[in-house]
PDB file of N, CA and C in Angstrom:
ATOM      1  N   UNK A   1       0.851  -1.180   0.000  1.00  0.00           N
ATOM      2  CA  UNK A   1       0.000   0.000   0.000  1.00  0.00           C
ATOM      3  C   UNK A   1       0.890   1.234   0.000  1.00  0.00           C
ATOM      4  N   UNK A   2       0.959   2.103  -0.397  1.00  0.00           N
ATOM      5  CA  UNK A   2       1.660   3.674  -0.890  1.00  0.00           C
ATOM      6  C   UNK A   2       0.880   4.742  -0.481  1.00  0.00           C
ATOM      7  N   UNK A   3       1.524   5.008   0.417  1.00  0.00           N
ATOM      8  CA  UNK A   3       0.457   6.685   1.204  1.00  0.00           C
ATOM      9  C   UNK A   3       1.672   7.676   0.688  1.00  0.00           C
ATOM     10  N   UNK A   4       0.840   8.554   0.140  1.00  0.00           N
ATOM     11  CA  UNK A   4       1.367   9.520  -0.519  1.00  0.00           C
ATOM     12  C   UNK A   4       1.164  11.461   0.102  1.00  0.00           C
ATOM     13  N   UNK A   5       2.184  11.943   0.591  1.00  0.00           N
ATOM     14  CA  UNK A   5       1.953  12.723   1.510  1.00  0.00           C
ATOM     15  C   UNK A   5       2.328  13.996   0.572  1.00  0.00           C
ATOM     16  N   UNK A   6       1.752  14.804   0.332  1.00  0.00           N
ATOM     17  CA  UNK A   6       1.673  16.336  -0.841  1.00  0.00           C
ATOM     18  C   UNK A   6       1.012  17.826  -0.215  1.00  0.00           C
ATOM     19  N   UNK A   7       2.075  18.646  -0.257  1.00  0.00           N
ATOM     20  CA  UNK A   7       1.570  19.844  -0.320  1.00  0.00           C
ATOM     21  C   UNK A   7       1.819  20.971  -1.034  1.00  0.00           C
ATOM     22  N   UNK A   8       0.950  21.595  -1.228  1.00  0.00           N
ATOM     23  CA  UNK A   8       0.617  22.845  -2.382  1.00  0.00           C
ATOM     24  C   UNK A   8       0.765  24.094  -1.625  1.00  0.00           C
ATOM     25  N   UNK A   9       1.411  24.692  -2.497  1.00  0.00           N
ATOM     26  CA  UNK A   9       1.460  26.495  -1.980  1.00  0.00           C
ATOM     27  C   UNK A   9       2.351  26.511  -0.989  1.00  0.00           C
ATOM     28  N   UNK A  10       3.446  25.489  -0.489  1.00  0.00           N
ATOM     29  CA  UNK A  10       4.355  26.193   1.006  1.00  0.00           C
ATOM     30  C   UNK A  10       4.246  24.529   0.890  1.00  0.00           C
ATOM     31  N   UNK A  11       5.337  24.158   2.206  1.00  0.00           N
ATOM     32  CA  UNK A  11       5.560  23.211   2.448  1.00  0.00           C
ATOM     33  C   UNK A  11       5.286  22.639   3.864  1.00  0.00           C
ATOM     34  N   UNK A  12       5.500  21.802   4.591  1.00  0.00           N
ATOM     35  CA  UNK A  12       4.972  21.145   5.709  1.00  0.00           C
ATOM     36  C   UNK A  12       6.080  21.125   6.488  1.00  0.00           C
ATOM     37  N   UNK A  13       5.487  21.836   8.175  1.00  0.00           N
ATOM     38  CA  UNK A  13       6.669  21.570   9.363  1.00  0.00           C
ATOM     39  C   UNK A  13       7.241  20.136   9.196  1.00  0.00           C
ATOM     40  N   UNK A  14       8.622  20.307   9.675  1.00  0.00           N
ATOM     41  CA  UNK A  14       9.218  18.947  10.117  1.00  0.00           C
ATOM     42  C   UNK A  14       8.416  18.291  10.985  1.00  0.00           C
ATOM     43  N   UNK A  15       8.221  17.117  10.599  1.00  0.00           N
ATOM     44  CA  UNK A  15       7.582  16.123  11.540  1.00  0.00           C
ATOM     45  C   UNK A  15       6.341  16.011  11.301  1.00  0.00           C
ATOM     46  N   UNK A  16       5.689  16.622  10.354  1.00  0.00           N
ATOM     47  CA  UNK A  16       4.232  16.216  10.468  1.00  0.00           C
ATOM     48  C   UNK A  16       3.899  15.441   9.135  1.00  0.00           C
ATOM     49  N   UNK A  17       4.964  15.220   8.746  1.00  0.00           N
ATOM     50  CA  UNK A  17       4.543  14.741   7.198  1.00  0.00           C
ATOM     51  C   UNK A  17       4.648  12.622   7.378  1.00  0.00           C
ATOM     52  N   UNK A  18       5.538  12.980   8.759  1.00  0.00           N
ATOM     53  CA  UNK A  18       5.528  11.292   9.228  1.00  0.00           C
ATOM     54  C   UNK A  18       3.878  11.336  10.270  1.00  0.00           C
ATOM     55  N   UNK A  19       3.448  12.219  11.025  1.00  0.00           N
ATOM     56  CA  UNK A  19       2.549  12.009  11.441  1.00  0.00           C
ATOM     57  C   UNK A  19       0.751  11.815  10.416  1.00  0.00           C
ATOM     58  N   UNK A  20       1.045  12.699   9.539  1.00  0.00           N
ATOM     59  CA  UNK A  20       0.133  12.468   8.631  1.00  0.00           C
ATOM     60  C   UNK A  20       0.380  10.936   7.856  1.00  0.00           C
ATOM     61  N   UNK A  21       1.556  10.740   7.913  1.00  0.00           N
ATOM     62  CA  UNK A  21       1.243   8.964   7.225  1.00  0.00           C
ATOM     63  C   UNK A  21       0.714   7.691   7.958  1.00  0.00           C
ATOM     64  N   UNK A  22       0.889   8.116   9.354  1.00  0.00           N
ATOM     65  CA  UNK A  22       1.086   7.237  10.707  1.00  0.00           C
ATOM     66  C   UNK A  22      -0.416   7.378  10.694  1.00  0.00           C
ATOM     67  N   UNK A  23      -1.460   8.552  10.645  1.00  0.00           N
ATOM     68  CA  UNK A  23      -2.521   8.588  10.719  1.00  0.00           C
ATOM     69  C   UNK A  23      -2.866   8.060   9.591  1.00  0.00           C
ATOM     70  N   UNK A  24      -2.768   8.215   8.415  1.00  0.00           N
ATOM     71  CA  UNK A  24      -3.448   7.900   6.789  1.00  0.00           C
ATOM     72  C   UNK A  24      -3.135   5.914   6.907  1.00  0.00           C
ATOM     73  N   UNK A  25      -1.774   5.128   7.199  1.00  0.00           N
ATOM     74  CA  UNK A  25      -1.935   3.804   7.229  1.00  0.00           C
ATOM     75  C   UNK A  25      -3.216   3.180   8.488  1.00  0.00           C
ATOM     76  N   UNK A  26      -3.382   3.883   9.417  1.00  0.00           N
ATOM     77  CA  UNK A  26      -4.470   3.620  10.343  1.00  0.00           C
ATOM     78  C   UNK A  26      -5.827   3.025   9.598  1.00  0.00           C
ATOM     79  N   UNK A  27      -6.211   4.078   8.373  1.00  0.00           N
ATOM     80  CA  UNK A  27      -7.624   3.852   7.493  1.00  0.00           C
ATOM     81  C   UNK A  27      -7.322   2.099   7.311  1.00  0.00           C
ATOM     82  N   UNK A  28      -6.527   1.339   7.005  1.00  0.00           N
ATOM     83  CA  UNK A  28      -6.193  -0.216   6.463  1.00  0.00           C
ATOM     84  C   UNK A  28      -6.699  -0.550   6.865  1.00  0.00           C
ATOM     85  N   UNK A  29      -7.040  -0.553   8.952  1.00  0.00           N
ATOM     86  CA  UNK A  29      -7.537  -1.583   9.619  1.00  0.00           C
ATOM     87  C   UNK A  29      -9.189  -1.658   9.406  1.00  0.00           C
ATOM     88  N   UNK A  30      -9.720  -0.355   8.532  1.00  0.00           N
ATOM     89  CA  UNK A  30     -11.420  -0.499   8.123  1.00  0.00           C
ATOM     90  C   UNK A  30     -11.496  -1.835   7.033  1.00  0.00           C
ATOM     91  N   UNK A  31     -10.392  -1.372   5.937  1.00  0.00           N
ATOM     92  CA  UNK A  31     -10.831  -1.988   4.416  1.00  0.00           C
ATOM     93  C   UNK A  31      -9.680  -2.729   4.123  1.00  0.00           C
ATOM     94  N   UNK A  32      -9.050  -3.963   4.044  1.00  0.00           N
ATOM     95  CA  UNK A  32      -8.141  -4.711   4.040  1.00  0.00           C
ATOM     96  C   UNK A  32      -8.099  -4.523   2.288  1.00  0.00           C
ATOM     97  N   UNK A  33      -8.417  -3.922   1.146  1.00  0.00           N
ATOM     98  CA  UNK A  33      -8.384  -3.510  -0.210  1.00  0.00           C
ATOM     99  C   UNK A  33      -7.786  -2.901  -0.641  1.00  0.00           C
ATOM    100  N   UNK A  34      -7.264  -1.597   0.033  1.00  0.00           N
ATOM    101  CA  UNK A  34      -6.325  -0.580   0.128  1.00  0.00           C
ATOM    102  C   UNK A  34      -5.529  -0.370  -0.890  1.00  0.00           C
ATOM    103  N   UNK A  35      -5.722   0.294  -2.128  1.00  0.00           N
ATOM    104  CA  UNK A  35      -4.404  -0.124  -2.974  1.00  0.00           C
ATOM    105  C   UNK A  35      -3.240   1.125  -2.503  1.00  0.00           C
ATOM    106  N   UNK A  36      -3.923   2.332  -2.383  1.00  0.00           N
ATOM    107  CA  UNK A  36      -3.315   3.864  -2.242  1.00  0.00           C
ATOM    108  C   UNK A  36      -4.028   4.547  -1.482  1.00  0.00           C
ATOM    109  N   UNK A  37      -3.216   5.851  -0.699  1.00  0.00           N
ATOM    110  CA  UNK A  37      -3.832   6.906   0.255  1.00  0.00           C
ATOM    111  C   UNK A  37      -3.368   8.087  -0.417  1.00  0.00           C
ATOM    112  N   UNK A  38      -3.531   8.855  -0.988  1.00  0.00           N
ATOM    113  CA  UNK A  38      -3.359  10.186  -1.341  1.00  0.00           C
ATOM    114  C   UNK A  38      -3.704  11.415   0.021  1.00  0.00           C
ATOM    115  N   UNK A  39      -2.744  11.805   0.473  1.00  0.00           N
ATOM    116  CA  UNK A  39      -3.000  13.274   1.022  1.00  0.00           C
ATOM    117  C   UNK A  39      -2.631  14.174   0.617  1.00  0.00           C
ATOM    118  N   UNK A  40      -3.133  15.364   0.736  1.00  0.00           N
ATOM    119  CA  UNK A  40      -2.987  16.444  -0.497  1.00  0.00           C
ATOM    120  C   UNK A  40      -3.189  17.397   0.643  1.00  0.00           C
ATOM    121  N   UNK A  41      -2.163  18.416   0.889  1.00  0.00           N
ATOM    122  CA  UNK A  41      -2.310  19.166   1.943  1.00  0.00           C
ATOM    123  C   UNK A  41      -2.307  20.881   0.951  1.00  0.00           C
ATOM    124  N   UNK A  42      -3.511  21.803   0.943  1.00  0.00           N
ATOM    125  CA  UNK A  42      -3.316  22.881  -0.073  1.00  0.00           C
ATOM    126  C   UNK A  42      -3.113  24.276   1.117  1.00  0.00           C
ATOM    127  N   UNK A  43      -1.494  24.837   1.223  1.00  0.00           N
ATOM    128  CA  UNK A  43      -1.526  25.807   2.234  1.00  0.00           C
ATOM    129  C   UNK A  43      -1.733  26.949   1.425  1.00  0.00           C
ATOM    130  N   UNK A  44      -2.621  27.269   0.705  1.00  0.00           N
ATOM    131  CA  UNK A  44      -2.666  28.217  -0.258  1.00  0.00           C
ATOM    132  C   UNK A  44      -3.322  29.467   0.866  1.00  0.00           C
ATOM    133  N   UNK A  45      -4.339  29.588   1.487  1.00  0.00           N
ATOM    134  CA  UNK A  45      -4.310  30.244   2.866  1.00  0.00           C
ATOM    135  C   UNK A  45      -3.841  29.491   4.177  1.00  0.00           C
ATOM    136  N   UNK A  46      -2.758  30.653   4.635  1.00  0.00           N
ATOM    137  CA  UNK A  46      -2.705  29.797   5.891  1.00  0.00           C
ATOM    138  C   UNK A  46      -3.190  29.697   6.922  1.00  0.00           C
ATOM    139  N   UNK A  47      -4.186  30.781   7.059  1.00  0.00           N
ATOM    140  CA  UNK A  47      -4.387  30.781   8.132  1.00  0.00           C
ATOM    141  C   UNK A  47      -5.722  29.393   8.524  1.00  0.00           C
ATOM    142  N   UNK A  48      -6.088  29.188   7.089  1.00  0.00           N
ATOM    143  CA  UNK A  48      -7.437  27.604   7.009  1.00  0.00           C
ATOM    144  C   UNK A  48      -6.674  27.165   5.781  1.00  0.00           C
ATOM    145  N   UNK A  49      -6.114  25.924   6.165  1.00  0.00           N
ATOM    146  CA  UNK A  49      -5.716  24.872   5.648  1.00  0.00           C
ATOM    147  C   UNK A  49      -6.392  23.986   5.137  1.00  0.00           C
ATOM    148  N   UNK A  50      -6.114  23.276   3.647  1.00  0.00           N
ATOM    149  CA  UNK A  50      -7.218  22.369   3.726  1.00  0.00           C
ATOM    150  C   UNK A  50      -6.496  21.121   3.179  1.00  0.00           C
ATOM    151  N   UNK A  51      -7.119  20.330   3.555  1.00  0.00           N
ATOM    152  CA  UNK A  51      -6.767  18.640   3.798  1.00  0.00           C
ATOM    153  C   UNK A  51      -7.681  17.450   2.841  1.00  0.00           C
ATOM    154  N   UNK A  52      -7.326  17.369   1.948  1.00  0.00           N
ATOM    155  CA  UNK A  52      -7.829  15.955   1.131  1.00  0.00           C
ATOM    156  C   UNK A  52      -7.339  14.399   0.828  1.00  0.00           C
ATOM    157  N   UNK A  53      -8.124  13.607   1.561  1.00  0.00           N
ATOM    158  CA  UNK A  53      -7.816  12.529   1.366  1.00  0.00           C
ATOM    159  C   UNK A  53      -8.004  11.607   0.100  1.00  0.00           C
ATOM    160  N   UNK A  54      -7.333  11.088  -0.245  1.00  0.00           N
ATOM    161  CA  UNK A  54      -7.834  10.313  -1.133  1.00  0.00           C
ATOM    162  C   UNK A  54      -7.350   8.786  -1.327  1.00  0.00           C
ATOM    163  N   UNK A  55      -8.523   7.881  -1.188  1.00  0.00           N
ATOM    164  CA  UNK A  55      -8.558   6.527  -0.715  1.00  0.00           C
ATOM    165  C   UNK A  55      -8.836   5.693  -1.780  1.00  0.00           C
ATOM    166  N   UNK A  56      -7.512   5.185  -2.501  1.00  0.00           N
ATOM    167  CA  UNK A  56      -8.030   3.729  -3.914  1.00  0.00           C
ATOM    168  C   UNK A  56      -8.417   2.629  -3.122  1.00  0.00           C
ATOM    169  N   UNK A  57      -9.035   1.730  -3.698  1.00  0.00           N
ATOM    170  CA  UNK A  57      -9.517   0.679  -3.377  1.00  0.00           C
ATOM    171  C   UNK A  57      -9.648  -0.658  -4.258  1.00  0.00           C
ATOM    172  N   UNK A  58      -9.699  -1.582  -4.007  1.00  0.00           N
ATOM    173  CA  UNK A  58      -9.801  -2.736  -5.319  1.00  0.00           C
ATOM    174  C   UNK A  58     -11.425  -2.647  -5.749  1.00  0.00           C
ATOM    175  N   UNK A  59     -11.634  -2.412  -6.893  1.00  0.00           N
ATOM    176  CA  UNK A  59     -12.818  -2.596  -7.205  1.00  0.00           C
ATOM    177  C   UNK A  59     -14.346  -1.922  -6.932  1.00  0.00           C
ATOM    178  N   UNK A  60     -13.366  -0.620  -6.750  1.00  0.00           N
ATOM    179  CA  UNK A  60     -14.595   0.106  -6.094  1.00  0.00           C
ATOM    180  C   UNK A  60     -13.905   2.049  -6.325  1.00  0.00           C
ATOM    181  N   UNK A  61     -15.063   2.530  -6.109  1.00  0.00           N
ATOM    182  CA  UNK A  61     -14.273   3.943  -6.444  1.00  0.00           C
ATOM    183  C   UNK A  61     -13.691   4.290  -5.340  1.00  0.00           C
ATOM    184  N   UNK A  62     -12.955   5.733  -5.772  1.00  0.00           N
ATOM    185  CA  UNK A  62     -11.816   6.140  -4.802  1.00  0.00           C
ATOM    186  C   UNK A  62     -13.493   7.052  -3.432  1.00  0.00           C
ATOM    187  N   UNK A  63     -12.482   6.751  -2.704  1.00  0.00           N
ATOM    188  CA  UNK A  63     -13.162   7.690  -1.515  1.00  0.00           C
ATOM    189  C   UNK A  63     -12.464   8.685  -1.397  1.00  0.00           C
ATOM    190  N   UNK A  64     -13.088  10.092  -1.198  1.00  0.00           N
ATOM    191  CA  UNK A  64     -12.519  11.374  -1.066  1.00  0.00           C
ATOM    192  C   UNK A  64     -13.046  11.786   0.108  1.00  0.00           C
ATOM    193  N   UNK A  65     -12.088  12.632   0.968  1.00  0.00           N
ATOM    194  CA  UNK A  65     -12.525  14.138   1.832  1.00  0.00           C
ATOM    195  C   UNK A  65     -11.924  15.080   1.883  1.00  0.00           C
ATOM    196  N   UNK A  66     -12.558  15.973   2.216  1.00  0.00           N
ATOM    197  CA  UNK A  66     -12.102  17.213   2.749  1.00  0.00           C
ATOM    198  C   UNK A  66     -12.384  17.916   3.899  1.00  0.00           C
ATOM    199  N   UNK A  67     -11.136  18.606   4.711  1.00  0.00           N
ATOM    200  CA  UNK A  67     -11.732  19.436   5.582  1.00  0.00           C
ATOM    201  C   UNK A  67     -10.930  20.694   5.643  1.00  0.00           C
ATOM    202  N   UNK A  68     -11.355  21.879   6.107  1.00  0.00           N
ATOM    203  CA  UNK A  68     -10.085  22.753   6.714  1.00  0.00           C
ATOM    204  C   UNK A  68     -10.036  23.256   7.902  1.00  0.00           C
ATOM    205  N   UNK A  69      -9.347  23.809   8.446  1.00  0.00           N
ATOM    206  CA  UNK A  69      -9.493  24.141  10.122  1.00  0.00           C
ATOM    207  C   UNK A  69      -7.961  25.092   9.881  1.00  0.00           C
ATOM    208  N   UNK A  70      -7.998  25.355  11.525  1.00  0.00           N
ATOM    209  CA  UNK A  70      -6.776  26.503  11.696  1.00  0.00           C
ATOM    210  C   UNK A  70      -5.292  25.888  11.529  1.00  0.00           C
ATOM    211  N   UNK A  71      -5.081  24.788  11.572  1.00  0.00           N
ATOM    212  CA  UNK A  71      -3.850  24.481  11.112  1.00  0.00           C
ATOM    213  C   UNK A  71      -4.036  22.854  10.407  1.00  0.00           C
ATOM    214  N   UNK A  72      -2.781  22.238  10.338  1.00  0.00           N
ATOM    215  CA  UNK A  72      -2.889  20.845   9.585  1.00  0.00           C
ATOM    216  C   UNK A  72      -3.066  20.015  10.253  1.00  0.00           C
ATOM    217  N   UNK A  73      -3.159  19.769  11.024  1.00  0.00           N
ATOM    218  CA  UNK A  73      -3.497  18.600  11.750  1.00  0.00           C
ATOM    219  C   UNK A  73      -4.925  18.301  12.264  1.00  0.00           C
ATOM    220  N   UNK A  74      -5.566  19.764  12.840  1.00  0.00           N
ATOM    221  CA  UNK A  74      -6.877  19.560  12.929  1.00  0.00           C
ATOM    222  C   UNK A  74      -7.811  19.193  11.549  1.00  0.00           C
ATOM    223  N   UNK A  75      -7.562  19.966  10.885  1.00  0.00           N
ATOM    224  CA  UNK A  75      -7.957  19.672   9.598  1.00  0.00           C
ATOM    225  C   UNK A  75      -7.979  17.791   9.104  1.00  0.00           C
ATOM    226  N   UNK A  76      -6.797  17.720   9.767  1.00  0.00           N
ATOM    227  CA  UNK A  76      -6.551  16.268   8.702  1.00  0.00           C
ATOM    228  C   UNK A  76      -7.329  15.349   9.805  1.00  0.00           C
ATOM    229  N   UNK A  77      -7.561  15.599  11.489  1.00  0.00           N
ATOM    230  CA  UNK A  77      -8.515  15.304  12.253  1.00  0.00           C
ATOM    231  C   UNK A  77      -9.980  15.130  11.809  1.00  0.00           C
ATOM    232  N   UNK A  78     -10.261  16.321  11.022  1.00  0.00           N
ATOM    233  CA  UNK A  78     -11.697  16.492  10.526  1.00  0.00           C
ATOM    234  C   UNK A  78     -11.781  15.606   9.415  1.00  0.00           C
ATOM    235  N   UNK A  79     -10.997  15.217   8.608  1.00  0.00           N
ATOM    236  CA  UNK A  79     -10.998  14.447   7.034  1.00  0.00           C
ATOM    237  C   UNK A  79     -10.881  13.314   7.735  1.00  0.00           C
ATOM    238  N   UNK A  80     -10.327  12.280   8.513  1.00  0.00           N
ATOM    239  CA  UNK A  80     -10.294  11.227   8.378  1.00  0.00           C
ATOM    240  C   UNK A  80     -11.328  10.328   8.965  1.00  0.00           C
ATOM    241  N   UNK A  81     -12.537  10.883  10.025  1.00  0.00           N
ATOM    242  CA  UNK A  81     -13.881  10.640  10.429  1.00  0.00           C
ATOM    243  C   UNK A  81     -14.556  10.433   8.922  1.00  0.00           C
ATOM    244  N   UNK A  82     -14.615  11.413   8.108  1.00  0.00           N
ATOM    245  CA  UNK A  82     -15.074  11.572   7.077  1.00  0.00           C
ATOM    246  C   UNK A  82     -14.770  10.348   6.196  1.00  0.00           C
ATOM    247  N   UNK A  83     -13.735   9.824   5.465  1.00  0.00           N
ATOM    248  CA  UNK A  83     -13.195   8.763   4.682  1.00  0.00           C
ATOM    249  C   UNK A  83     -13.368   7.736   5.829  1.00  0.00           C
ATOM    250  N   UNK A  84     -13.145   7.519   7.114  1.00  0.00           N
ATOM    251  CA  UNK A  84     -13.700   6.295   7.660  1.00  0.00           C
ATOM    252  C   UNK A  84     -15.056   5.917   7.305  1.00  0.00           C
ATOM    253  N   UNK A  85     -15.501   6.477   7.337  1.00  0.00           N
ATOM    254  CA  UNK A  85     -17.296   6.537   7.434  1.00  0.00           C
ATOM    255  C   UNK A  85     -17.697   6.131   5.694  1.00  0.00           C
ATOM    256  N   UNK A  86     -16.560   6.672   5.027  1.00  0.00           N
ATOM    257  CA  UNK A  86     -17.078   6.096   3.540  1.00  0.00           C
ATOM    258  C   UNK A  86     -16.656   4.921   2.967  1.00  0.00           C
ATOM    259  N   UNK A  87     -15.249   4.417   4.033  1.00  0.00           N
ATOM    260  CA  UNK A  87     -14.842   3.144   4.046  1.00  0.00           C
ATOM    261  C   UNK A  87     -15.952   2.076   4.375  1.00  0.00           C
ATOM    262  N   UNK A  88     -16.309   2.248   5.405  1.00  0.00           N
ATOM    263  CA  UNK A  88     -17.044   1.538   6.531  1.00  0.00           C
ATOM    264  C   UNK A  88     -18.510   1.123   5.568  1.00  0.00           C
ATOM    265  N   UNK A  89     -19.181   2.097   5.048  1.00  0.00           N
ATOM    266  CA  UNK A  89     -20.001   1.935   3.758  1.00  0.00           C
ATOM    267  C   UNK A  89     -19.748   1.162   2.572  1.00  0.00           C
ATOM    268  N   UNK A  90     -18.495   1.470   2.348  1.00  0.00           N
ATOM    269  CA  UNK A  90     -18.007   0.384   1.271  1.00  0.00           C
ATOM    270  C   UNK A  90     -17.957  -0.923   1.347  1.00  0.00           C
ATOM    271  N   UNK A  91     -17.054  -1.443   2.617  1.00  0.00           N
ATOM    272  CA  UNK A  91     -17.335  -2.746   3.116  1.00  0.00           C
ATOM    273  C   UNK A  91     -18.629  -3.033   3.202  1.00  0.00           C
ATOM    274  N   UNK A  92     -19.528  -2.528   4.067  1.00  0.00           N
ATOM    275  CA  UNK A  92     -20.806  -2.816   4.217  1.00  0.00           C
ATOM    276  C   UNK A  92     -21.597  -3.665   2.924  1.00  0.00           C
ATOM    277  N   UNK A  93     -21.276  -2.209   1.897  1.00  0.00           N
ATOM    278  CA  UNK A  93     -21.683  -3.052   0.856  1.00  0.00           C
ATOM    279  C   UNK A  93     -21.150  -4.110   0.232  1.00  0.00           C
ATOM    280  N   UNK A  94     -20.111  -4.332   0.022  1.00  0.00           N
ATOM    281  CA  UNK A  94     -19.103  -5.493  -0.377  1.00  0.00           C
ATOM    282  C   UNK A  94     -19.270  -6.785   0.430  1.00  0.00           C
ATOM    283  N   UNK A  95     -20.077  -6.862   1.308  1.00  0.00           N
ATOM    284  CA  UNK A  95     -19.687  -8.109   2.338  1.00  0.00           C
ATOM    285  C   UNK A  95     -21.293  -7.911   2.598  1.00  0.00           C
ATOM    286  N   UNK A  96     -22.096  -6.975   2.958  1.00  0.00           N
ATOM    287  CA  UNK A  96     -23.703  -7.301   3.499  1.00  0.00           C
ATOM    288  C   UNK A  96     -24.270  -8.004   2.667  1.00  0.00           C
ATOM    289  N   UNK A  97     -24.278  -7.861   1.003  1.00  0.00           N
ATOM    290  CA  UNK A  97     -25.452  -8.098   0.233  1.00  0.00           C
ATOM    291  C   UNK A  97     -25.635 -10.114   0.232  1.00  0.00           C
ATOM    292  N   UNK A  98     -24.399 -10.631   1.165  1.00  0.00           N
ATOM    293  CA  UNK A  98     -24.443 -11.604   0.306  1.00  0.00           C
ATOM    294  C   UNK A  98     -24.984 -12.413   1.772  1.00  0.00           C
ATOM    295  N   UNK A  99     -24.978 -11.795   2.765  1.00  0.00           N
ATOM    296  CA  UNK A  99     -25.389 -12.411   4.288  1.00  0.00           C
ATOM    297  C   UNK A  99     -26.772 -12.595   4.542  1.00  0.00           C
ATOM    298  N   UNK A 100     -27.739 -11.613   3.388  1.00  0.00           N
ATOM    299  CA  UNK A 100     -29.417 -12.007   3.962  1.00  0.00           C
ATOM    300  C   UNK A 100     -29.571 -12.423   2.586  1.00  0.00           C
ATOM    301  N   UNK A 101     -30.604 -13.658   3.034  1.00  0.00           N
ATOM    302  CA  UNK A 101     -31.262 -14.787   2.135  1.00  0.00           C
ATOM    303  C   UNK A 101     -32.772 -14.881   2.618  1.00  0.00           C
ATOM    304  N   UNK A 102     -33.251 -14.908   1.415  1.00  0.00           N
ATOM    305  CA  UNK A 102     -34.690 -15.151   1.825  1.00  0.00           C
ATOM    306  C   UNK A 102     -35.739 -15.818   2.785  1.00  0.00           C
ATOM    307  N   UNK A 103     -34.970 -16.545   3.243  1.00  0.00           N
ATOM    308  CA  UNK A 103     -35.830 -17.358   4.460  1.00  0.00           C
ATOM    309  C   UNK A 103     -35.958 -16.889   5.318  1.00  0.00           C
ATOM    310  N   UNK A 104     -35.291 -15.314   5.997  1.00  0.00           N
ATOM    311  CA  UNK A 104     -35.679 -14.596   6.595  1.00  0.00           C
ATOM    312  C   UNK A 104     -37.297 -13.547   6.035  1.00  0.00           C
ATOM    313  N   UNK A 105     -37.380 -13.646   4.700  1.00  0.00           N
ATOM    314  CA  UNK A 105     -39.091 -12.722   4.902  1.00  0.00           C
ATOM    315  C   UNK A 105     -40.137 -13.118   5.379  1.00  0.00           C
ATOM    316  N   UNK A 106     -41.067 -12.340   5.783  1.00  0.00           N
ATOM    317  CA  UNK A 106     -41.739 -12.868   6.692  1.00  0.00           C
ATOM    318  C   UNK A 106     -43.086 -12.632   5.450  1.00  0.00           C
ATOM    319  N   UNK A 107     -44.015 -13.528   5.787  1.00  0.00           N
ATOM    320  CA  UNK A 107     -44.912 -13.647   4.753  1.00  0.00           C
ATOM    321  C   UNK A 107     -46.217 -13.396   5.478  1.00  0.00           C
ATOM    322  N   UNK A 108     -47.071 -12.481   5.618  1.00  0.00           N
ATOM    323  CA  UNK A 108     -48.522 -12.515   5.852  1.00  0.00           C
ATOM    324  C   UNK A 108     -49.599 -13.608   5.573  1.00  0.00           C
ATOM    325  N   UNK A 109     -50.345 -13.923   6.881  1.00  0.00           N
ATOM    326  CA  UNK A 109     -51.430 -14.849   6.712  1.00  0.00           C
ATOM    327  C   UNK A 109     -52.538 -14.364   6.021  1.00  0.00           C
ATOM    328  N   UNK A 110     -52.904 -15.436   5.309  1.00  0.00           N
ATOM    329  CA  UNK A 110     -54.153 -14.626   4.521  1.00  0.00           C
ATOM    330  C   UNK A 110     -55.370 -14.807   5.173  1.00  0.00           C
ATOM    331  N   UNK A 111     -55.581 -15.253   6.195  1.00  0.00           N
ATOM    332  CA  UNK A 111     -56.575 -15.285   7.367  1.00  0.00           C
ATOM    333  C   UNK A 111     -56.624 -14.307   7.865  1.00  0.00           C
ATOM    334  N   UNK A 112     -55.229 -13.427   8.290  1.00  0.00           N
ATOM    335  CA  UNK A 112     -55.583 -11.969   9.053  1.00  0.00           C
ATOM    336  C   UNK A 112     -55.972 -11.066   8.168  1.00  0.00           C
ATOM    337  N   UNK A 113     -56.252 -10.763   7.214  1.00  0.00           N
ATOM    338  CA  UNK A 113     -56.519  -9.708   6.144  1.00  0.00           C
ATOM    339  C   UNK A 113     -58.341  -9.876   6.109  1.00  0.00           C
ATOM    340  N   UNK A 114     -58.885 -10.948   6.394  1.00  0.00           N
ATOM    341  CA  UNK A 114     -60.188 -10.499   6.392  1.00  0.00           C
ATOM    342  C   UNK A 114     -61.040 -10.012   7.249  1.00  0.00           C
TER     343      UNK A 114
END
């Protein structure tokens, strides 16, 4: 898996560019599919930063977020709730559809209807 750590307009304090990866390999333990993590950090204002994730996957589209806040880290705090939550959906779907089978519907008596 390749987490890819990027920023636009200015560059990133020492040390946070290992903490932003340390957080971005964390997303794996949702979706074991993982092909790539894209972070894209744009300091184009500094004083609101903004933070995009971007999540490949096998067989499924990429998951994106965004957030911005007063510096990079909160920001990248706010984005990764966000891409969990679209992970977590993905699996869902990838693995729910195939667990309910019909012998669970429940069928109405035609005695109670009159």
């Amino acid at each position: 898996m390749q987490v890819n750590v990027s920023a636009r307009h200015g560059t990133l304090q020492p040390g946070d560019q290992d903490l932003i990866e340390e957080k971005a390999i964390k997303l794996r333990r949702l979706y074991d599919r993982i092909n790539a993590i894209e972070v894209t950090i744009d300091l184009k204002q500094l004083d609101k930063p903004v933070v995009e994730i971007k999540v490949s996957a096998e067989h499924a589209e990429d998951s994106i977020a965004r957030a911005e806040a007063s510096n990079v880290l909160a920001a990248l705090d706010n984005a990764i709730p966000k891409v969990e939550q679209q992970l977590r959906k993905l699996k869902a779907r990838k693995t729910g559809n195939r667990t309910a089978a019909h012998k669970h519907v429940e069928t109405a008596d035609a005695g109670e209807e009159e």
